[in-house]
PDB file of N, CA and C in Angstrom:
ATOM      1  N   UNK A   1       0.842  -1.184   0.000  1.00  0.00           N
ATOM      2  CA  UNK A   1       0.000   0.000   0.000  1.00  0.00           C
ATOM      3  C   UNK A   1       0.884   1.242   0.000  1.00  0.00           C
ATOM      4  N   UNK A   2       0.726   2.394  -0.710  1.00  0.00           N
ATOM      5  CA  UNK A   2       1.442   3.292  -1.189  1.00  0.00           C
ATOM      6  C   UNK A   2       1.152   4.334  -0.313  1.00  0.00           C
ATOM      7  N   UNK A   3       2.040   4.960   0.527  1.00  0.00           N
ATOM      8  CA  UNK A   3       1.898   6.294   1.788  1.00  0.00           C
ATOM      9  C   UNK A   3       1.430   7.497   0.931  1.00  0.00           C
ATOM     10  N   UNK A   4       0.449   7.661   1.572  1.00  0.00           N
ATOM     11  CA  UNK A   4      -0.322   9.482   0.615  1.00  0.00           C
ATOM     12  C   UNK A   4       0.891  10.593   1.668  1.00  0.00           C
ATOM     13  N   UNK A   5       0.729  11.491   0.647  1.00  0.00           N
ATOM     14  CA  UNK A   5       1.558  12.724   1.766  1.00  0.00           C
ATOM     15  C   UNK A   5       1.782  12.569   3.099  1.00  0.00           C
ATOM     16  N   UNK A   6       0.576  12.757   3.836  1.00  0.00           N
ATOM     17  CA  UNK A   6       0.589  13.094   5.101  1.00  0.00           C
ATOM     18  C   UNK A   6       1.226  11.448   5.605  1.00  0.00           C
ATOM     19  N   UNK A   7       0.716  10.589   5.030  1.00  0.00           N
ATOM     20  CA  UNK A   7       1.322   9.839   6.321  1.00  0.00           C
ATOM     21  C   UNK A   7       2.981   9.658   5.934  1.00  0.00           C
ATOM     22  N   UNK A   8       3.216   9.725   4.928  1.00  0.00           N
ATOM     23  CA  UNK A   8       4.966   9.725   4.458  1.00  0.00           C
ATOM     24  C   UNK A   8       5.231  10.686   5.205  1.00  0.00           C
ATOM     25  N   UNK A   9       5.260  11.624   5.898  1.00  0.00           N
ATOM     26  CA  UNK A   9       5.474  12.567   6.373  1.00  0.00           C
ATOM     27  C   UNK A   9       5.496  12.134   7.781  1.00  0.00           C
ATOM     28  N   UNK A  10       4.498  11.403   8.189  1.00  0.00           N
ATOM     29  CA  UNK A  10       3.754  11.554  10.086  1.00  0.00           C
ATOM     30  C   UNK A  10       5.048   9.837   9.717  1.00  0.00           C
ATOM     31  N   UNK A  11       5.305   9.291   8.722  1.00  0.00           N
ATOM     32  CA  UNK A  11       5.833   7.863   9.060  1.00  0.00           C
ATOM     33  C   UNK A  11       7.544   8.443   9.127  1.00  0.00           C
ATOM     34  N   UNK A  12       8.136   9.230   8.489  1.00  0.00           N
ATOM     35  CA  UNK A  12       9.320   9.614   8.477  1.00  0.00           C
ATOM     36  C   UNK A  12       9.762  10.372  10.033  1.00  0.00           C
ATOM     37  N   UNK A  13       8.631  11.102  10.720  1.00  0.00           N
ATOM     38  CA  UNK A  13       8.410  11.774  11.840  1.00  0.00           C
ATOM     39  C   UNK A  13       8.903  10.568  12.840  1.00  0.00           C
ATOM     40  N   UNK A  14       8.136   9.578  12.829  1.00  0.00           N
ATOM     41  CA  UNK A  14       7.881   8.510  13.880  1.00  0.00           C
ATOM     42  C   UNK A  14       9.627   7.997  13.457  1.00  0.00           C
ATOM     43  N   UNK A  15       9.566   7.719  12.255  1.00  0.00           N
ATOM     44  CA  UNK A  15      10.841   6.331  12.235  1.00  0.00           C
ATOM     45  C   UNK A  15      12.030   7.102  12.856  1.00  0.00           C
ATOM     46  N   UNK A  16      12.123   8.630  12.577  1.00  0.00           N
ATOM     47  CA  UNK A  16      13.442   9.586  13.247  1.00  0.00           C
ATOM     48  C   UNK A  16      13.454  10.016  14.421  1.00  0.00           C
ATOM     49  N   UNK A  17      12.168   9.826  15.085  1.00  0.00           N
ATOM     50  CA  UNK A  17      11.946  10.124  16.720  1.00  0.00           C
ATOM     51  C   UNK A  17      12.165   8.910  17.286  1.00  0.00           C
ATOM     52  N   UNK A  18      12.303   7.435  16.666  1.00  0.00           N
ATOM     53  CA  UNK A  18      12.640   6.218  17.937  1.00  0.00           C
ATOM     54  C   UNK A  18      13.878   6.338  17.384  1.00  0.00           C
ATOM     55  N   UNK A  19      14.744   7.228  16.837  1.00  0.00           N
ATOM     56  CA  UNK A  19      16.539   6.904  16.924  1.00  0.00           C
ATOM     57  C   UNK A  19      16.709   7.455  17.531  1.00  0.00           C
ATOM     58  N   UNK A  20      18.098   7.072  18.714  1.00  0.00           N
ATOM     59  CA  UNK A  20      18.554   7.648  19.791  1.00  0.00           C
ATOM     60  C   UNK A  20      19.768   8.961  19.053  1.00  0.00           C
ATOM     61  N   UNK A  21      19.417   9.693  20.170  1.00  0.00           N
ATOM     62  CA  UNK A  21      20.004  11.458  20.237  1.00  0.00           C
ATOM     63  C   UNK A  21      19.507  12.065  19.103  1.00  0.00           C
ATOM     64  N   UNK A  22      18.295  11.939  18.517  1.00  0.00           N
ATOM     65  CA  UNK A  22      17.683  12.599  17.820  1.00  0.00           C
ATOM     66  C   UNK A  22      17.103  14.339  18.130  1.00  0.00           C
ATOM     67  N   UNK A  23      17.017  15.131  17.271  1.00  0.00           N
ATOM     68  CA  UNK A  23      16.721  16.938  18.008  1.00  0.00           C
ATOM     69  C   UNK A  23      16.311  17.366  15.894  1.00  0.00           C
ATOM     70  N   UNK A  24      15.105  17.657  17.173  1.00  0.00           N
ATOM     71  CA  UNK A  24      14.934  18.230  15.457  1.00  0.00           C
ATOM     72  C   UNK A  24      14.023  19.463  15.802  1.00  0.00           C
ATOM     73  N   UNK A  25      14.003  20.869  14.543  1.00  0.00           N
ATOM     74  CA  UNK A  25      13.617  22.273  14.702  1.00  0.00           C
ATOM     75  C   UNK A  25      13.430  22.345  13.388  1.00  0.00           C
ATOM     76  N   UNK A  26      13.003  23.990  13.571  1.00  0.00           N
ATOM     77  CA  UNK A  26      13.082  25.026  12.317  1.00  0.00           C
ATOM     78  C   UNK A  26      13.976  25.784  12.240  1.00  0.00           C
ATOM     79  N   UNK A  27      15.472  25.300  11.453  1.00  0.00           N
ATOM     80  CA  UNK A  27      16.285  26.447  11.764  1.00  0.00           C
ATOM     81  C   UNK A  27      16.630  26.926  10.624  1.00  0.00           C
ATOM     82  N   UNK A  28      16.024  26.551   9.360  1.00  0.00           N
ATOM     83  CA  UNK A  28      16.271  27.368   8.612  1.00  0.00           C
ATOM     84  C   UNK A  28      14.984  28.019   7.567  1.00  0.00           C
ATOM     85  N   UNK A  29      13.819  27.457   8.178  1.00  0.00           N
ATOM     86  CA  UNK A  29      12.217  28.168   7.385  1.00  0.00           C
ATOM     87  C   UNK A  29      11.256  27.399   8.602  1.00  0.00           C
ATOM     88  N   UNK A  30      10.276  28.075   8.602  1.00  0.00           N
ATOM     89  CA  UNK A  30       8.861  27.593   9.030  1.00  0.00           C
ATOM     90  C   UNK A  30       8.518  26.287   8.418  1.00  0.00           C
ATOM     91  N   UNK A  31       8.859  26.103   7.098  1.00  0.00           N
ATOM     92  CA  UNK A  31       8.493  25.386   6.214  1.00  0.00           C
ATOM     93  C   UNK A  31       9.061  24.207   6.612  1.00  0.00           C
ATOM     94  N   UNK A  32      10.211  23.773   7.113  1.00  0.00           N
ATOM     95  CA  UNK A  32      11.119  22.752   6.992  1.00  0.00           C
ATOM     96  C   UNK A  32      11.750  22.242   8.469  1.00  0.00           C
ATOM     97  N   UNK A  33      11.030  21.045   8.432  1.00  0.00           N
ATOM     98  CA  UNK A  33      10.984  20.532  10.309  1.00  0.00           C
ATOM     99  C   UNK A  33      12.506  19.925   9.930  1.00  0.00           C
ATOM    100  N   UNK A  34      13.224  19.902  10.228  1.00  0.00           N
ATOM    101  CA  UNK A  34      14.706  19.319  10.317  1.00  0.00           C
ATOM    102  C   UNK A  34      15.154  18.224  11.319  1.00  0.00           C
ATOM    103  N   UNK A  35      15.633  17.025  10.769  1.00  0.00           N
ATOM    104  CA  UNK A  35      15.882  16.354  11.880  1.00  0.00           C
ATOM    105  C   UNK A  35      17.274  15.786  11.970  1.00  0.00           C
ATOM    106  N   UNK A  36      17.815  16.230  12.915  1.00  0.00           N
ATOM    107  CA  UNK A  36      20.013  15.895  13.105  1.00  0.00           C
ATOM    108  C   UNK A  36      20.045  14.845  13.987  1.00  0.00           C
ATOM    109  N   UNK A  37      21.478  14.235  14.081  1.00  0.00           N
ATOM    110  CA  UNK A  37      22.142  13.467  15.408  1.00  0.00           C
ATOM    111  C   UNK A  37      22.864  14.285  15.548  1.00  0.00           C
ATOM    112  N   UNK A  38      23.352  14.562  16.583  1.00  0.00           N
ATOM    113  CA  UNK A  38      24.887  14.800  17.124  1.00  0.00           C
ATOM    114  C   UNK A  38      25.338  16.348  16.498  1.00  0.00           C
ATOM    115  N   UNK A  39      23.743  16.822  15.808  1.00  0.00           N
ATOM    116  CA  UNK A  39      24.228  18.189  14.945  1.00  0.00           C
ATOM    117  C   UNK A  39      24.185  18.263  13.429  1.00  0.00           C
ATOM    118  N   UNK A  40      23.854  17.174  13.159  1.00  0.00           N
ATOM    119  CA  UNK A  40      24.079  16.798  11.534  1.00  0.00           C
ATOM    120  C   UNK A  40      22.722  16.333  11.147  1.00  0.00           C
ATOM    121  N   UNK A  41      22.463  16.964   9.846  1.00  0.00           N
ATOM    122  CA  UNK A  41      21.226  16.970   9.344  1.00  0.00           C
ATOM    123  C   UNK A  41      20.875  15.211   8.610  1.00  0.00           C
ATOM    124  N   UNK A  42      20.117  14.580   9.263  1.00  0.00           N
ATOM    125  CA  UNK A  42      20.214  13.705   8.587  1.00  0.00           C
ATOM    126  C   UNK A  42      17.988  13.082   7.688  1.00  0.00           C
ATOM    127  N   UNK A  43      17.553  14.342   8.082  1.00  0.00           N
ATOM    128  CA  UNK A  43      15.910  13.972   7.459  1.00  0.00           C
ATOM    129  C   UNK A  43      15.757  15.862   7.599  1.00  0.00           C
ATOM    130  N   UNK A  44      14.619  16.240   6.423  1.00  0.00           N
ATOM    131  CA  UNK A  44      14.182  17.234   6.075  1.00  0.00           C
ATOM    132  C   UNK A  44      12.695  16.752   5.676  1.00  0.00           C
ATOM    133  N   UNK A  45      11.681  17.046   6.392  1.00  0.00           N
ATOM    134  CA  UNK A  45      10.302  16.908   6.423  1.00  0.00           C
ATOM    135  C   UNK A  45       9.992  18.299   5.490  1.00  0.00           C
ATOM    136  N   UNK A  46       9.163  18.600   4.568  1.00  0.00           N
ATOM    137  CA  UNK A  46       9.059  19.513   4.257  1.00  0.00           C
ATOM    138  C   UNK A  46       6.885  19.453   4.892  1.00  0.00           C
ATOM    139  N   UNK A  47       6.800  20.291   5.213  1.00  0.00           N
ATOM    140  CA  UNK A  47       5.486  20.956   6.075  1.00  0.00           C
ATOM    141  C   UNK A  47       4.540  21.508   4.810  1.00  0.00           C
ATOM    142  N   UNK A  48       4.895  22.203   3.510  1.00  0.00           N
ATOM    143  CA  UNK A  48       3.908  22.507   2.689  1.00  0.00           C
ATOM    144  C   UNK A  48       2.721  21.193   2.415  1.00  0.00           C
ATOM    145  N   UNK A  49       1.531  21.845   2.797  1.00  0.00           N
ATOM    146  CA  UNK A  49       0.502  20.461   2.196  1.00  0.00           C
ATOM    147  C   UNK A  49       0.674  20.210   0.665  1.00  0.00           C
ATOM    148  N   UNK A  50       1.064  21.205  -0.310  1.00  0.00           N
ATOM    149  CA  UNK A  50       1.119  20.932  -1.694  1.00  0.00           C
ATOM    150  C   UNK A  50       2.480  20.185  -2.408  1.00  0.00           C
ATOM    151  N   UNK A  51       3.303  20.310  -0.874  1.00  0.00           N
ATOM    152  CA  UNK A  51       4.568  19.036  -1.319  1.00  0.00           C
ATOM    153  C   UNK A  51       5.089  18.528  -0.310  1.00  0.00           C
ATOM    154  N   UNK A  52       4.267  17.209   0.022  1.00  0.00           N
ATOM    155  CA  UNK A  52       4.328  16.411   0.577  1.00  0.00           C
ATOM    156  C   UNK A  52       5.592  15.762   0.421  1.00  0.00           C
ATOM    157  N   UNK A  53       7.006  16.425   0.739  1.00  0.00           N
ATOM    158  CA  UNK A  53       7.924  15.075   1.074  1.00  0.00           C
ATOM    159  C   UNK A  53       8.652  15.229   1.751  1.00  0.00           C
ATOM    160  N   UNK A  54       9.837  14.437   1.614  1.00  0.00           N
ATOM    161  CA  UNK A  54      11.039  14.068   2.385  1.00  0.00           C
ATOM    162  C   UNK A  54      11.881  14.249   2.240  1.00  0.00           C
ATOM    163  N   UNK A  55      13.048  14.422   3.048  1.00  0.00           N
ATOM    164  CA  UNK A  55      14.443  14.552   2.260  1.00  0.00           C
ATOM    165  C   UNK A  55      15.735  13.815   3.054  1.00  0.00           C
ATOM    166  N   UNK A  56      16.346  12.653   2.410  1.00  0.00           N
ATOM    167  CA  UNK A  56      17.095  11.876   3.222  1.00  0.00           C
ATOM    168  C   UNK A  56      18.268  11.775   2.717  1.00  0.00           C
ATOM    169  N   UNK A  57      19.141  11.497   3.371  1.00  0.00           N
ATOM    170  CA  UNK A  57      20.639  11.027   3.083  1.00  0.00           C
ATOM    171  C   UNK A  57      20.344  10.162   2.038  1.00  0.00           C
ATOM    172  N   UNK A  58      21.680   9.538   1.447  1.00  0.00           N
ATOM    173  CA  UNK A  58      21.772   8.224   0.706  1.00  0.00           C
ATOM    174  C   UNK A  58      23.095   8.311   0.087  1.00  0.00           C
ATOM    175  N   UNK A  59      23.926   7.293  -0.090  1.00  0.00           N
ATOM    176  CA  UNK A  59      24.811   6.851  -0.807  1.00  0.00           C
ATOM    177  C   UNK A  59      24.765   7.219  -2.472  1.00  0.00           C
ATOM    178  N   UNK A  60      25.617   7.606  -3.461  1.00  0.00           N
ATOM    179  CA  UNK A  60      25.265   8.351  -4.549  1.00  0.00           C
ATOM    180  C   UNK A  60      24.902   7.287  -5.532  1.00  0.00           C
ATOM    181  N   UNK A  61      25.078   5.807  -5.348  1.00  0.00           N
ATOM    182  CA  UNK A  61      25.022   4.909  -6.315  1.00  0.00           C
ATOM    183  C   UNK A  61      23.343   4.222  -6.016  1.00  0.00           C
ATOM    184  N   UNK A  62      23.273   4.007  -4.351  1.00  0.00           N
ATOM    185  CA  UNK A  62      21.751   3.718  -4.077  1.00  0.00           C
ATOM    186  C   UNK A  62      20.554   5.091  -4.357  1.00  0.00           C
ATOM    187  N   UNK A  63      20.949   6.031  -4.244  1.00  0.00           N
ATOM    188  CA  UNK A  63      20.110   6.970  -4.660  1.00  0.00           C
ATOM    189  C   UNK A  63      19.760   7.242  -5.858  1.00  0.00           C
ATOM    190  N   UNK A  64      20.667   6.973  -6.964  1.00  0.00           N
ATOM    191  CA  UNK A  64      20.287   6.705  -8.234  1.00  0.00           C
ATOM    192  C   UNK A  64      19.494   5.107  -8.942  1.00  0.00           C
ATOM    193  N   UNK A  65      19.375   4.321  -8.283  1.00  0.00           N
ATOM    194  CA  UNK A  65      18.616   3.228  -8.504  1.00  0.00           C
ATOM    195  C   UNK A  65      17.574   3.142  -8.051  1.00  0.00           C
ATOM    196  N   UNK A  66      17.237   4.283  -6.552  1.00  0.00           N
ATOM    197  CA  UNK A  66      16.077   4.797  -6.096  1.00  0.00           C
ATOM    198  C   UNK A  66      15.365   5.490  -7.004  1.00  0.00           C
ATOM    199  N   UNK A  67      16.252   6.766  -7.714  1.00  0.00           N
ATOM    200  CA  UNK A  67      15.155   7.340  -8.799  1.00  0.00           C
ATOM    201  C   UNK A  67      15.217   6.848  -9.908  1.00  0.00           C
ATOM    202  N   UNK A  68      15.729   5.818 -10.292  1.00  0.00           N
ATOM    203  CA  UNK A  68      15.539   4.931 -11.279  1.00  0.00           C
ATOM    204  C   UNK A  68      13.613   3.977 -11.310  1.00  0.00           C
ATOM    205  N   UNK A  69      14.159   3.367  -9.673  1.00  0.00           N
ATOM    206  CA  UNK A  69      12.907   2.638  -9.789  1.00  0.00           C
ATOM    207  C   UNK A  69      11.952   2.945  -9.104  1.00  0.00           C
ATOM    208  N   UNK A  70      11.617   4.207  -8.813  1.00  0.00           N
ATOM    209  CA  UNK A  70      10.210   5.132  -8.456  1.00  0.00           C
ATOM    210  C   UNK A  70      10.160   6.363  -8.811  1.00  0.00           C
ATOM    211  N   UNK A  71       8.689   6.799  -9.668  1.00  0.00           N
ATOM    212  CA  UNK A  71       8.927   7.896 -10.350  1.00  0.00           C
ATOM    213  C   UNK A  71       9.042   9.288  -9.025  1.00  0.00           C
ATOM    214  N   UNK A  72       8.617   8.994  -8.076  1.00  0.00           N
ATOM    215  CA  UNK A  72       8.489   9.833  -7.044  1.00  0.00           C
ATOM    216  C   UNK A  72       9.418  10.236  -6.135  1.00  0.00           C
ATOM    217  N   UNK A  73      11.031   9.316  -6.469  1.00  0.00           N
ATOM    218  CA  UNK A  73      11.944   9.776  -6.023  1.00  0.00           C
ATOM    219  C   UNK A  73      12.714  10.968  -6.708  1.00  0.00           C
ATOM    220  N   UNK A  74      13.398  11.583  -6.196  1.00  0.00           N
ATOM    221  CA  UNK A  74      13.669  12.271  -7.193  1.00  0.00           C
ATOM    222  C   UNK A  74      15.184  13.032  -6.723  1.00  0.00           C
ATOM    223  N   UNK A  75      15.862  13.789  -7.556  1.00  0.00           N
ATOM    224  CA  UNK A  75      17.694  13.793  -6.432  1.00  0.00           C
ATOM    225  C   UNK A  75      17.121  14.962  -5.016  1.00  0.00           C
ATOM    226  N   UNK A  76      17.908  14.592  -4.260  1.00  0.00           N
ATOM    227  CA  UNK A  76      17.103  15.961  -3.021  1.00  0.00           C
ATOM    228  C   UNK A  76      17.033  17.269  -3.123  1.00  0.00           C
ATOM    229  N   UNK A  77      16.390  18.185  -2.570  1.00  0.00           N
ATOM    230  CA  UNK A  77      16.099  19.178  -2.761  1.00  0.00           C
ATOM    231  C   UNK A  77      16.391  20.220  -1.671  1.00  0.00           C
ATOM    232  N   UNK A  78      17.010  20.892  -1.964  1.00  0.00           N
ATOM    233  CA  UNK A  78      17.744  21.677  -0.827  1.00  0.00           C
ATOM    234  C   UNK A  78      19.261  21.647  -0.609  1.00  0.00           C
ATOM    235  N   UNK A  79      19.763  20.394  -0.764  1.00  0.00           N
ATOM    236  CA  UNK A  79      21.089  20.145  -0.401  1.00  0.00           C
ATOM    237  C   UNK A  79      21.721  19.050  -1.672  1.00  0.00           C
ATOM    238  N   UNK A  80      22.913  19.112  -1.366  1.00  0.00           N
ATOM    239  CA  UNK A  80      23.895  18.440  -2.597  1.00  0.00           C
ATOM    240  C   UNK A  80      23.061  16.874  -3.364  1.00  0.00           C
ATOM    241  N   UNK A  81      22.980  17.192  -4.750  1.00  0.00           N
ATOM    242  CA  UNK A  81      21.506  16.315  -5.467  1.00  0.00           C
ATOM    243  C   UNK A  81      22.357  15.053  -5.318  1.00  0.00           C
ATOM    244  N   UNK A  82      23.873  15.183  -5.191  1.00  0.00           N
ATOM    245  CA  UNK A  82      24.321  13.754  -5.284  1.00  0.00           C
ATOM    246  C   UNK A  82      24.148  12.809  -4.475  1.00  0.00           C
ATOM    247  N   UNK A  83      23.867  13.556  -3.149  1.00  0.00           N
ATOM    248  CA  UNK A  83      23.852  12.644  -1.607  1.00  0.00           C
ATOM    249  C   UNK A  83      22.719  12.378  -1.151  1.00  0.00           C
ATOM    250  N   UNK A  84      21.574  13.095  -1.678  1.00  0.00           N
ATOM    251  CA  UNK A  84      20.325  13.462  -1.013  1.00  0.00           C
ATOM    252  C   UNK A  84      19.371  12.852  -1.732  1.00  0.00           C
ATOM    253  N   UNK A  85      18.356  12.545  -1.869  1.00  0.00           N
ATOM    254  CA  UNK A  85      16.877  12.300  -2.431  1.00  0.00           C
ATOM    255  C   UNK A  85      15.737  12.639  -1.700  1.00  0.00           C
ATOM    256  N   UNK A  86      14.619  12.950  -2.473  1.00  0.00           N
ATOM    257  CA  UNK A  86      13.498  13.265  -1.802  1.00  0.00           C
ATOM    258  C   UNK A  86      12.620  12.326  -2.569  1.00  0.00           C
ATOM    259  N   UNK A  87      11.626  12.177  -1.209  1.00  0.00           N
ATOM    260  CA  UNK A  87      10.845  11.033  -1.604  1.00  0.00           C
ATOM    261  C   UNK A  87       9.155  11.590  -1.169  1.00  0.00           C
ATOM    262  N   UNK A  88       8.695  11.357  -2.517  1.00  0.00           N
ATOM    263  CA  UNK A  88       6.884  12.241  -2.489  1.00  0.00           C
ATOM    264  C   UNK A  88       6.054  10.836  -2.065  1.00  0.00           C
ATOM    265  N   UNK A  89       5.172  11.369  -2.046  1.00  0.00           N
ATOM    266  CA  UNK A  89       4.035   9.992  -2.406  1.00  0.00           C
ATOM    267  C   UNK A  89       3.675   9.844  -3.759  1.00  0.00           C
ATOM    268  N   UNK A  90       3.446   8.636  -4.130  1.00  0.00           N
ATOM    269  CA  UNK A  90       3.193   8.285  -5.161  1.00  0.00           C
ATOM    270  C   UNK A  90       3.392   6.106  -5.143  1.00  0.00           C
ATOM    271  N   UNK A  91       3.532   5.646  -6.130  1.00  0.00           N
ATOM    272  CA  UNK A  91       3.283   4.294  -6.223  1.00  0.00           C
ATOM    273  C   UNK A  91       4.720   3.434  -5.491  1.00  0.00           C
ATOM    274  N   UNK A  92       4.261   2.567  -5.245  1.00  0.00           N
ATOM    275  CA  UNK A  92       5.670   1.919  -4.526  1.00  0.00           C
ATOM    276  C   UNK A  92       6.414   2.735  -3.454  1.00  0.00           C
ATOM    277  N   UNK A  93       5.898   3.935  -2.703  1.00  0.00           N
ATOM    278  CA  UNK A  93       6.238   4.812  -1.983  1.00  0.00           C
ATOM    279  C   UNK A  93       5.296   3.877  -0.501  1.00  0.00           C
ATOM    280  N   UNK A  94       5.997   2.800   0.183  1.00  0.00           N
ATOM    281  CA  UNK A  94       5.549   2.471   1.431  1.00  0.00           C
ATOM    282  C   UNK A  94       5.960   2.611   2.557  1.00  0.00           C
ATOM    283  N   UNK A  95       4.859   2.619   3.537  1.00  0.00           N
ATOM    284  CA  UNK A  95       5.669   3.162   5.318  1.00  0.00           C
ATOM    285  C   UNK A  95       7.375   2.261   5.253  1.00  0.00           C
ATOM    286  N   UNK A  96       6.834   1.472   4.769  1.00  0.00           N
ATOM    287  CA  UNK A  96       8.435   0.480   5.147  1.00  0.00           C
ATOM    288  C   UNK A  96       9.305   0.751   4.643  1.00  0.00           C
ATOM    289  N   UNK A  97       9.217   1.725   3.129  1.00  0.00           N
ATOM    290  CA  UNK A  97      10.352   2.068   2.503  1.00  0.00           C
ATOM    291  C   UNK A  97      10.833   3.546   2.823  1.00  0.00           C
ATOM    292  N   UNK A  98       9.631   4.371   3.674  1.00  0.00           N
ATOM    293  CA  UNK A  98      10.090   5.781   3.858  1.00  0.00           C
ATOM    294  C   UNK A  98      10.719   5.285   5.418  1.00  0.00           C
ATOM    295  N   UNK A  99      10.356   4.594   5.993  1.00  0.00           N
ATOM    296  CA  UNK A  99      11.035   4.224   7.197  1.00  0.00           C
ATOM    297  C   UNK A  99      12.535   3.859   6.964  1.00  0.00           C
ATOM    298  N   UNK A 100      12.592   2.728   6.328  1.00  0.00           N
ATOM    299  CA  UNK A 100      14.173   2.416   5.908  1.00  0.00           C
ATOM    300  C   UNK A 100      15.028   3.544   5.175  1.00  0.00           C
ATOM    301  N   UNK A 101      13.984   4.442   4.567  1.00  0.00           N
ATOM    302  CA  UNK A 101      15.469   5.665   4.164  1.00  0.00           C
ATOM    303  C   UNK A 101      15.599   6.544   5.086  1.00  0.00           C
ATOM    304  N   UNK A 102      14.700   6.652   6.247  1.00  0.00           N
ATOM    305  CA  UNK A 102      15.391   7.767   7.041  1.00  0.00           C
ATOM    306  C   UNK A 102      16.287   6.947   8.083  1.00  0.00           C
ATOM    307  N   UNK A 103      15.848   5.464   8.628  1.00  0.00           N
ATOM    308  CA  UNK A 103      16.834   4.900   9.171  1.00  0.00           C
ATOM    309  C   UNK A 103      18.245   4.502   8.171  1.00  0.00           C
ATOM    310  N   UNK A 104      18.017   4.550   7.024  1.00  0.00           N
ATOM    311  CA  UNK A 104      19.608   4.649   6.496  1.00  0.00           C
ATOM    312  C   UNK A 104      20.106   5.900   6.132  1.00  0.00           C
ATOM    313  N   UNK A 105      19.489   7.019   6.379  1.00  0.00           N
ATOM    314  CA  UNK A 105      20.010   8.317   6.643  1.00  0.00           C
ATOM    315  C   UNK A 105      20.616   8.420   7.259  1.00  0.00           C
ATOM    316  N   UNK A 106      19.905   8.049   8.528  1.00  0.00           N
ATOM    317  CA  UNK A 106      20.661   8.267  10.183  1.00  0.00           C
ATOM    318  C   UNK A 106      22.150   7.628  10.273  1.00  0.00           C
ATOM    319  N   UNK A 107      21.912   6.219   9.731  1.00  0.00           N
ATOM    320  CA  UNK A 107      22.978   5.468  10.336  1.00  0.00           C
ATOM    321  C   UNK A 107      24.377   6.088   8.791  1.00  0.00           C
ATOM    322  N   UNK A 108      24.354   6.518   7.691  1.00  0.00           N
ATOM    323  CA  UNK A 108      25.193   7.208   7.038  1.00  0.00           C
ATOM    324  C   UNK A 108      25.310   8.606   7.643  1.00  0.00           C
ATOM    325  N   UNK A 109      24.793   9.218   8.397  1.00  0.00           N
ATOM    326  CA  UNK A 109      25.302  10.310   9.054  1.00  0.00           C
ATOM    327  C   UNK A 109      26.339  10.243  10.483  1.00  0.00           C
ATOM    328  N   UNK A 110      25.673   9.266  11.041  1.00  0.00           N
ATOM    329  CA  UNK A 110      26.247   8.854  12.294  1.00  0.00           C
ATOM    330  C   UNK A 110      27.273   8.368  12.252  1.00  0.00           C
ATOM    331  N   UNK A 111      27.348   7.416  11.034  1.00  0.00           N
ATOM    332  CA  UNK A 111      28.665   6.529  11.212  1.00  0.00           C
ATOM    333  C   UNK A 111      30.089   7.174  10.489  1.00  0.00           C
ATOM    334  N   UNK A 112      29.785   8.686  10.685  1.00  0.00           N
ATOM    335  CA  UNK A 112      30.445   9.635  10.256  1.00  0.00           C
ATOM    336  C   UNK A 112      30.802  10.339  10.918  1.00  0.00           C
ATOM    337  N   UNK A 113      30.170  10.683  11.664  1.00  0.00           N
ATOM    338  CA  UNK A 113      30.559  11.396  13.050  1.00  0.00           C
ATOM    339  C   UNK A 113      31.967  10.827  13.657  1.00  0.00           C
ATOM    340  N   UNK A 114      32.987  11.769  14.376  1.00  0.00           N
ATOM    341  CA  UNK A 114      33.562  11.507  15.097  1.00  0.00           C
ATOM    342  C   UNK A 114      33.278   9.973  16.402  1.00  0.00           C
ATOM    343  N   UNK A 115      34.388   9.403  16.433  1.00  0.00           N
ATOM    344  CA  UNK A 115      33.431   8.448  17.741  1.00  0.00           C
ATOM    345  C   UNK A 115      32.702   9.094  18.836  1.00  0.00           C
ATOM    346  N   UNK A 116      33.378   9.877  19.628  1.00  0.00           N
ATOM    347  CA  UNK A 116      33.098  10.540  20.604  1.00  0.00           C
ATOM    348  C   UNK A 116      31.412  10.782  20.539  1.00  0.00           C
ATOM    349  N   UNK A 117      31.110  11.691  19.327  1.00  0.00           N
ATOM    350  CA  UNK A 117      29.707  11.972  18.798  1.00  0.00           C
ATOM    351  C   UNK A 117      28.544  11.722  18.642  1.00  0.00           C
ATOM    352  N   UNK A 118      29.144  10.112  18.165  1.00  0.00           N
ATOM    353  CA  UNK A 118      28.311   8.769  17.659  1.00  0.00           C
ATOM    354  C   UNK A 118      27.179   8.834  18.687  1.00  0.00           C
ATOM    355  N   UNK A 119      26.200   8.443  18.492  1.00  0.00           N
ATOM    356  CA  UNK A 119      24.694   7.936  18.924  1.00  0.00           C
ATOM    357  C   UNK A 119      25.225   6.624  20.015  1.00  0.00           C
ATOM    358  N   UNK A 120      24.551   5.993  21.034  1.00  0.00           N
ATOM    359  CA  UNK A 120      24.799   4.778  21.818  1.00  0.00           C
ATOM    360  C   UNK A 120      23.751   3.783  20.395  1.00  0.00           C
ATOM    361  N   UNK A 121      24.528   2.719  20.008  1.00  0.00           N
ATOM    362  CA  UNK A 121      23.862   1.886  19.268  1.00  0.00           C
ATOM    363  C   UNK A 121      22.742   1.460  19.670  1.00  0.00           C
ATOM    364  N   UNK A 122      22.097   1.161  18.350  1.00  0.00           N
ATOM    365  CA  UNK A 122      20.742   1.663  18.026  1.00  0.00           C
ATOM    366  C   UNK A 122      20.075  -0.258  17.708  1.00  0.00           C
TER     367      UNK A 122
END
């Protein structure tokens, strides 16, 4: 079953609030709920009802096979198109798959971090 806006949105919310040392704001628009570890941006909720999406980390080779095989992915928006993707609603867009890209957001941000930094495993 394919996530409409809002819940790709309320499901990306949930999957980045059960990772540990999670903090997320508005620090750079009203528009754009932000969510970091340790300081580092690793999910961008965008809040407009007329664009419903997401914006997650990713590896530059999995992110291109992402917008390969859903028309609704697309390179990210806001930040460097090589690293990033955003993900709308549309077909093959499921809780389980917007869940797994913000948990593989997290864990490509984290496992970047300095040790010291790092999150207590997850």
């Amino acid at each position: 079953m394919s996530a409409a806006g809002d819940r790709l949105q309320d499901t990306a919310r949930r999957a980045a609030l059960a990772l540990p040392d999670v903090s997320h704001g508005y620090p750079f628009t009203p528009g754009l709920d932000v969510y970091k570890v340790a300081g580092k941006v690793f999910l961008i909720v965008t809040d407009d009802p007329d664009e419903q999406i997401i914006t997650v980390k990713c590896e530059p080779e999995h992110a291109r096979a992402q917008e390969r095989g859903y028309a609704s992915i697309t390179p990210g928006r806001y930040l460097d198109k090589r690293h990033w993707i955003s993900l709308g609603p549309g077909p093959g867009i499921t809780e389980r798959l917007v869940t797994d890209a913000v948990e593989d957001s997290y864990d490509l941000v984290a496992e970047r971090l300095p040790r010291r930094d790092r999150p207590s495993a997850r």
